[in-house]
C-alpha atoms as a PDB file:
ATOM      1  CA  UNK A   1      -3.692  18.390  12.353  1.00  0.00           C
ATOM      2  CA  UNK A   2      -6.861  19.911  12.279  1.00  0.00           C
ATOM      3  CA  UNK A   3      -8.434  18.455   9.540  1.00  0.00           C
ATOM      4  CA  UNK A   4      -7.312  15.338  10.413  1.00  0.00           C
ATOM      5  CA  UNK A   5      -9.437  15.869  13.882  1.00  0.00           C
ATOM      6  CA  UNK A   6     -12.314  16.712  12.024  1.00  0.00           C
ATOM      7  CA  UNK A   7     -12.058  13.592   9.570  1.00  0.00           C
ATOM      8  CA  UNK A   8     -11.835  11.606  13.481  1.00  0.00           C
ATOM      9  CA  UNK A   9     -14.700  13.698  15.236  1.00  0.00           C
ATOM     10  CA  UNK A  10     -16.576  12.446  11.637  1.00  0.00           C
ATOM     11  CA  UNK A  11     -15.756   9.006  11.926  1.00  0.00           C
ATOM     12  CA  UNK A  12     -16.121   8.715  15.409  1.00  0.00           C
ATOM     13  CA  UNK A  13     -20.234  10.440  14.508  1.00  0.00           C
ATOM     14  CA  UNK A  14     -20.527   7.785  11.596  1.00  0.00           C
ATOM     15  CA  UNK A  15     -19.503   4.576  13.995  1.00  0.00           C
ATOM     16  CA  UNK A  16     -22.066   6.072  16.735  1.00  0.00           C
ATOM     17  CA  UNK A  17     -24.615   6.010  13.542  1.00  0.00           C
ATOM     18  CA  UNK A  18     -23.487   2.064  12.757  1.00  0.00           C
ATOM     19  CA  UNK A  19     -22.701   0.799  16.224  1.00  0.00           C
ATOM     20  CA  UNK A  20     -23.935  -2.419  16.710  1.00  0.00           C
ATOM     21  CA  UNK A  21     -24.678  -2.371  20.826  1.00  0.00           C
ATOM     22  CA  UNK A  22     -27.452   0.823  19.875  1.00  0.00           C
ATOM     23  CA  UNK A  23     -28.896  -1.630  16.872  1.00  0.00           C
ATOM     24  CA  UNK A  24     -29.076  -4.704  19.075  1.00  0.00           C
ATOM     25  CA  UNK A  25     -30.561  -2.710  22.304  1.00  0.00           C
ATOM     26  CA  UNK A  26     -34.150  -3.183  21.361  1.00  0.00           C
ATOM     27  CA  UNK A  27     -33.495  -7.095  20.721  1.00  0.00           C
ATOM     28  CA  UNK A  28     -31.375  -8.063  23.212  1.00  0.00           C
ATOM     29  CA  UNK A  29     -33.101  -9.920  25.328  1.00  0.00           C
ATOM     30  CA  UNK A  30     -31.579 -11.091  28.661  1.00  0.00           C
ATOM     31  CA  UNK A  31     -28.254  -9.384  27.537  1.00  0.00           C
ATOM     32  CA  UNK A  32     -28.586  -6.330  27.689  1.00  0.00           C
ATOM     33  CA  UNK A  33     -25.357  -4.580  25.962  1.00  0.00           C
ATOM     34  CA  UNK A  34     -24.630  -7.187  23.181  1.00  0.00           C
ATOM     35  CA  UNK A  35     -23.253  -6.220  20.021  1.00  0.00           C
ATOM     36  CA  UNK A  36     -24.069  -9.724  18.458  1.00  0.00           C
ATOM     37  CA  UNK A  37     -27.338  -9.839  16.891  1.00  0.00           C
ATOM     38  CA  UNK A  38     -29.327  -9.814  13.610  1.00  0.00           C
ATOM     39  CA  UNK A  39     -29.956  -6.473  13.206  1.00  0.00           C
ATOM     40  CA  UNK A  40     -26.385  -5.832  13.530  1.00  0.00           C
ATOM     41  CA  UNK A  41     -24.643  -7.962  11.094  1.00  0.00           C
ATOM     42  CA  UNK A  42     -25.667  -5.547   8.227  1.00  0.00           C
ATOM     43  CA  UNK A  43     -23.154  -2.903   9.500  1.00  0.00           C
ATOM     44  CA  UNK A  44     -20.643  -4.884  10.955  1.00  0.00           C
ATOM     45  CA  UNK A  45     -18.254  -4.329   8.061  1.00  0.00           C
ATOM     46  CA  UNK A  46     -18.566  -0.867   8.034  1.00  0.00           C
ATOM     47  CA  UNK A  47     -18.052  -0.321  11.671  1.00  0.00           C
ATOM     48  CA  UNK A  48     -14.966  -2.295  11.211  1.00  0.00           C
ATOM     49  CA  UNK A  49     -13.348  -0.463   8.139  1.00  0.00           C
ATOM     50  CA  UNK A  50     -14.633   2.982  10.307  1.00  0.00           C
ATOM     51  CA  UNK A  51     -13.264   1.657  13.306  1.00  0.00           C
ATOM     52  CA  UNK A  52     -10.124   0.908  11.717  1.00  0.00           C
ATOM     53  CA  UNK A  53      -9.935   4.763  10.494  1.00  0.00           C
ATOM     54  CA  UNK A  54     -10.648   6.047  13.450  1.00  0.00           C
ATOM     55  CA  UNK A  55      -7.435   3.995  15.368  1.00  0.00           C
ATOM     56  CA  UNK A  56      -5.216   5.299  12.373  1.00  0.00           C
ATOM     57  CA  UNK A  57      -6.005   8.728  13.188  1.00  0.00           C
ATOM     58  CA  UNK A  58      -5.331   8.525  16.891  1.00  0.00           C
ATOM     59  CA  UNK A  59      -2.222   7.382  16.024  1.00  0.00           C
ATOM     60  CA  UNK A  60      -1.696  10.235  13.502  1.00  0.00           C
ATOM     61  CA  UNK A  61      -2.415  12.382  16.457  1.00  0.00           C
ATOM     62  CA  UNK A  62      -0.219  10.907  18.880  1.00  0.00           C
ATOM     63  CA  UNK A  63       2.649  11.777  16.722  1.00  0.00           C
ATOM     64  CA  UNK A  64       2.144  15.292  18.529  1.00  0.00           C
ATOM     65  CA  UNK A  65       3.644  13.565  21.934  1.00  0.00           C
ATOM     66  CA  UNK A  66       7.107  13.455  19.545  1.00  0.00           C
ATOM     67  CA  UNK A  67       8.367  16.609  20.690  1.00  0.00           C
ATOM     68  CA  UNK A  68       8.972  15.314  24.270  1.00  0.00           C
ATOM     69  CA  UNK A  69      11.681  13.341  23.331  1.00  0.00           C
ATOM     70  CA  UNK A  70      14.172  15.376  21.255  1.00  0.00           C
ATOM     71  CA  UNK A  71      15.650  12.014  19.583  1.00  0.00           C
ATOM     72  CA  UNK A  72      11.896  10.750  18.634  1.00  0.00           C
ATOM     73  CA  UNK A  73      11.470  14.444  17.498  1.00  0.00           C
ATOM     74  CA  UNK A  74      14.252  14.360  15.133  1.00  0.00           C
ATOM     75  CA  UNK A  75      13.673  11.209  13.658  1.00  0.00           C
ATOM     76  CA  UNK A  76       9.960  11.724  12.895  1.00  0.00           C
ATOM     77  CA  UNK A  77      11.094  15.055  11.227  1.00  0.00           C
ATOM     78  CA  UNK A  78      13.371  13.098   9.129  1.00  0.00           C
ATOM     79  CA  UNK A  79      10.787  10.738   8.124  1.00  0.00           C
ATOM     80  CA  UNK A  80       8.216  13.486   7.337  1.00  0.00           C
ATOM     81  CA  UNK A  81      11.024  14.781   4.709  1.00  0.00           C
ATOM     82  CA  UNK A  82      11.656  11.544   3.275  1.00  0.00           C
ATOM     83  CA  UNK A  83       8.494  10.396   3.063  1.00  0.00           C
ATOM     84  CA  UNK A  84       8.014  12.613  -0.558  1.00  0.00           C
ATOM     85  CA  UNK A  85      11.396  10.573  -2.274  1.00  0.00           C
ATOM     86  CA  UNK A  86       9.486   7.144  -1.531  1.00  0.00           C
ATOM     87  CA  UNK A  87       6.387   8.602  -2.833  1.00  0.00           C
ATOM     88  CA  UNK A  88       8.841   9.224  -6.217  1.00  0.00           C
ATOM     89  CA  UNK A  89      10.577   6.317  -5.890  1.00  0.00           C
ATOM     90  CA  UNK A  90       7.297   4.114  -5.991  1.00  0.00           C
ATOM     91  CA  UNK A  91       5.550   6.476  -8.664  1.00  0.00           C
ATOM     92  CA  UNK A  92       8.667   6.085 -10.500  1.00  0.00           C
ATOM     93  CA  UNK A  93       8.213   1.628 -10.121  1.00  0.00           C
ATOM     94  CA  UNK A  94       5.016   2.247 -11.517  1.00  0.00           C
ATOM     95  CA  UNK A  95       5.477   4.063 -14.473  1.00  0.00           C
ATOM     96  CA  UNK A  96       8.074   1.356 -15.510  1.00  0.00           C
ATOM     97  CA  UNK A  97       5.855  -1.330 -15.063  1.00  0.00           C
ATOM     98  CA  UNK A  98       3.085  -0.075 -16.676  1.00  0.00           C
ATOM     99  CA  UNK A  99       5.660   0.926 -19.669  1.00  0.00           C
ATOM    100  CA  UNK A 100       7.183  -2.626 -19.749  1.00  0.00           C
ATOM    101  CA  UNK A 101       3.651  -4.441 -19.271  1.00  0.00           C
ATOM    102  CA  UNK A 102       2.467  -2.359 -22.680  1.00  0.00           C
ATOM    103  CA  UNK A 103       5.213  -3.293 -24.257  1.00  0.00           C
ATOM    104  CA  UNK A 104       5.431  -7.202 -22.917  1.00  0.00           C
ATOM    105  CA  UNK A 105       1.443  -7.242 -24.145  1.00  0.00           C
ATOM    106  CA  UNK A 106       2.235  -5.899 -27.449  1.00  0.00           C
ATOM    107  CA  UNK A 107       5.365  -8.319 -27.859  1.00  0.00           C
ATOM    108  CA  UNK A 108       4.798 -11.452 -29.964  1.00  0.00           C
ATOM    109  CA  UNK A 109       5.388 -14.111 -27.591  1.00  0.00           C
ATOM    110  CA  UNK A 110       3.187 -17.199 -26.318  1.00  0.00           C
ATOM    111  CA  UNK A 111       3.347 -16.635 -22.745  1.00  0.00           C
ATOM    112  CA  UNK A 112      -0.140 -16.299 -20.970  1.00  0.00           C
ATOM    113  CA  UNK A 113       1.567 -14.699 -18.078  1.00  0.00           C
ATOM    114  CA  UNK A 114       2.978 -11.849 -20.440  1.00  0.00           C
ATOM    115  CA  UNK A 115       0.233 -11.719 -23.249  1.00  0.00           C
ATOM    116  CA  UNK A 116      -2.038  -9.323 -21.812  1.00  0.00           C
ATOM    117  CA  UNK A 117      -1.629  -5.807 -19.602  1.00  0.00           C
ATOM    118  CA  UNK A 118      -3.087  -6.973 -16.252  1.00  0.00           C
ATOM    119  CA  UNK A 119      -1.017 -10.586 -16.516  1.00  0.00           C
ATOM    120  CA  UNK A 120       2.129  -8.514 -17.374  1.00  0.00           C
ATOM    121  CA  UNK A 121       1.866  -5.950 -15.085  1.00  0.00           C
ATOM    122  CA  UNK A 122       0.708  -8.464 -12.168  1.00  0.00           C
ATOM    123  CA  UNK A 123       4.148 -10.498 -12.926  1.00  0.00           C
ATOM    124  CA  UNK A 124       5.965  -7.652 -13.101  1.00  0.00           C
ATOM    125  CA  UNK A 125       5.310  -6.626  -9.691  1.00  0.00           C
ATOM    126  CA  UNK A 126       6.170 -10.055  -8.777  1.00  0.00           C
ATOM    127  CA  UNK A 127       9.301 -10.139 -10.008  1.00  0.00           C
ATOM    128  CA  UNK A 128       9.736  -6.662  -9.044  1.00  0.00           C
ATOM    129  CA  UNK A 129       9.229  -8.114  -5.271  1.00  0.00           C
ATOM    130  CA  UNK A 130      10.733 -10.428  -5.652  1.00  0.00           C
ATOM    131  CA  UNK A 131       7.829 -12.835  -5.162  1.00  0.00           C
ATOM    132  CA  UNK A 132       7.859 -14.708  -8.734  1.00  0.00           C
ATOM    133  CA  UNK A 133       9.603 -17.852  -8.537  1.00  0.00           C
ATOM    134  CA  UNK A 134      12.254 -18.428 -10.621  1.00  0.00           C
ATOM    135  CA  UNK A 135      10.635 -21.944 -11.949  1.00  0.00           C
ATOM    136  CA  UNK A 136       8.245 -19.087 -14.338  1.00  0.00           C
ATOM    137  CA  UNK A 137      11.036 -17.660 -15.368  1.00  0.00           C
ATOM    138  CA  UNK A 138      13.587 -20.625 -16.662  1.00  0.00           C
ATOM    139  CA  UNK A 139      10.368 -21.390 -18.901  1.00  0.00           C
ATOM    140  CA  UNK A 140      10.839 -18.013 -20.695  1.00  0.00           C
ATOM    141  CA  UNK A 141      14.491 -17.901 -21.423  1.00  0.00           C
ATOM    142  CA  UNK A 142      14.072 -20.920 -23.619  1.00  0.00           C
ATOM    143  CA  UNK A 143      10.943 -19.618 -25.328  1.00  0.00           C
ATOM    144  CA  UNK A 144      11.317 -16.308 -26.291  1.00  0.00           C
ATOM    145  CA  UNK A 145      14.725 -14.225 -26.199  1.00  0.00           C
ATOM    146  CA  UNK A 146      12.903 -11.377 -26.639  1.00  0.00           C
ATOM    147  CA  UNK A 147      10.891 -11.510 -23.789  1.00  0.00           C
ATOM    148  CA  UNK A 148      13.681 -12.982 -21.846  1.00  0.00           C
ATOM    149  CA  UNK A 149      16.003  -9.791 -22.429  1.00  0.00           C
ATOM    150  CA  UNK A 150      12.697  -7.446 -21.891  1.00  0.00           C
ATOM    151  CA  UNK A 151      12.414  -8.990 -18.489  1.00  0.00           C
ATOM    152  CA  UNK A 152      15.906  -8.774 -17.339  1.00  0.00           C
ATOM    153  CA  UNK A 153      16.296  -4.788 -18.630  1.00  0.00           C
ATOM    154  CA  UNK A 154      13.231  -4.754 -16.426  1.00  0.00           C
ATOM    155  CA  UNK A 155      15.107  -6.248 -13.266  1.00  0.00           C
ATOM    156  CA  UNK A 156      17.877  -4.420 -14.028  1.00  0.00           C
ATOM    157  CA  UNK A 157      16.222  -1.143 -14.635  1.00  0.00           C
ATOM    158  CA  UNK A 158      13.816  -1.968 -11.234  1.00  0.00           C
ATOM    159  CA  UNK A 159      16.187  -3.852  -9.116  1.00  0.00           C
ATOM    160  CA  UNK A 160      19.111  -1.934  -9.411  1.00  0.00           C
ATOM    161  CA  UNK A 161      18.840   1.441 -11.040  1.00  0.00           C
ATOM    162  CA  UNK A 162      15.619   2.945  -9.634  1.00  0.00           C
ATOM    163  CA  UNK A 163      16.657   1.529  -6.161  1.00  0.00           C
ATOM    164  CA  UNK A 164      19.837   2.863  -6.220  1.00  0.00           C
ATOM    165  CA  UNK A 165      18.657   5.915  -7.211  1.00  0.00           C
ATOM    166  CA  UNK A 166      16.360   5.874  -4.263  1.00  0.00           C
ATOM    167  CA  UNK A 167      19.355   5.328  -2.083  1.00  0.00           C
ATOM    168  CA  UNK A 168      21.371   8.149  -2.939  1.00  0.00           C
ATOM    169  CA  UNK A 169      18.130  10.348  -2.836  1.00  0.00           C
ATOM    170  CA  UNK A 170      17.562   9.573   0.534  1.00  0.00           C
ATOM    171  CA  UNK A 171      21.133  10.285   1.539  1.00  0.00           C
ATOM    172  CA  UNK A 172      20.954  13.057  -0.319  1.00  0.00           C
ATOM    173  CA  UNK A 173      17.266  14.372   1.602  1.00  0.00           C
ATOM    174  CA  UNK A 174      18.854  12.974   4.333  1.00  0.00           C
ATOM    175  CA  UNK A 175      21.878  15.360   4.566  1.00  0.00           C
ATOM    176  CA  UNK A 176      19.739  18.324   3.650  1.00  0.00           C
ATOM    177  CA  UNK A 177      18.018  18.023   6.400  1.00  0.00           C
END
């Protein structure tokens, strides 16, 4: 908690450094407190992206007010514990599609979604959620078997093993707590 309100009390310094009301002062004319002008527009992305930050981490630090209710207290305790078995379940996706994306790359096949790492592995994470359409894949089953079966030990290994692995971890994480 404290270091996250020193990364805040930084942010917050950096945004007074960037904000665009204390840029446009000098040149604003008639309107006194504007923070639309020319000599602002250089840091407006910054002081949005720090800005954004700086919300997060109130929110981080709101999480505090949790122990007034004991129900909202439980459950963010629960989801502080199971927050590490996502962060293995998704490391875990990863690993598997950059495996499978070598391997689809290093196939012999005539696919240009497949022939290369960053194709492959961009597919693969479509199809992993489930945002491929399954017009790109009738193609393949025709073309190449080999890719074919590659893809659906992928789904297989994706779809249903690593995510019901996940399951029963969090049951299990669940319980322990």
């Amino acid at each position: 908690q404290n270091q996250c309100s020193l990364v805040l009390m930084i942010s917050l310094l950096v945004m007074l450094v960037f904000e665009p009301i204390l840029h446009c002062l000098p040149h604003g004319g008639r309107h006194l407190f504007t923070p639309h002008c020319e000599e602002s527009e250089v840091f407006e992305f910054t002081y949005a992206l720090l800005s954004t930050i700086a919300i997060l981490l109130y929110f981080v630090l709101m999480s505090d007010f949790a122990v007034f209710s004991t129900r909202v207290s439980a459950f963010t305790l629960v989801c502080s514990q199971l927050i590490s078995e996502l962060v293995l379940f998704v490391f875990a996706i990863i690993v598997c599609s950059v495996a499978f994306a070598c391997a689809l790359a290093a196939l012999r096949q005539d696919d240009p979604d497949f022939n290369n790492l960053p194709n492959a592995l961009l597919h693969l994470w479509k199809m992993t959620l489930s945002m491929l359409p399954a017009e790109d894949l009738n193609d393949i089953e025709t073309e190449s078997v080999a890719l074919f079966v590659s893809l659906s030990l992928f789904q297989l290994l994706t779809g249903i093993f690593f995510l019901s692995l996940f399951v029963a971890q969090l049951g299990s994480a669940y319980q322990a707590t």
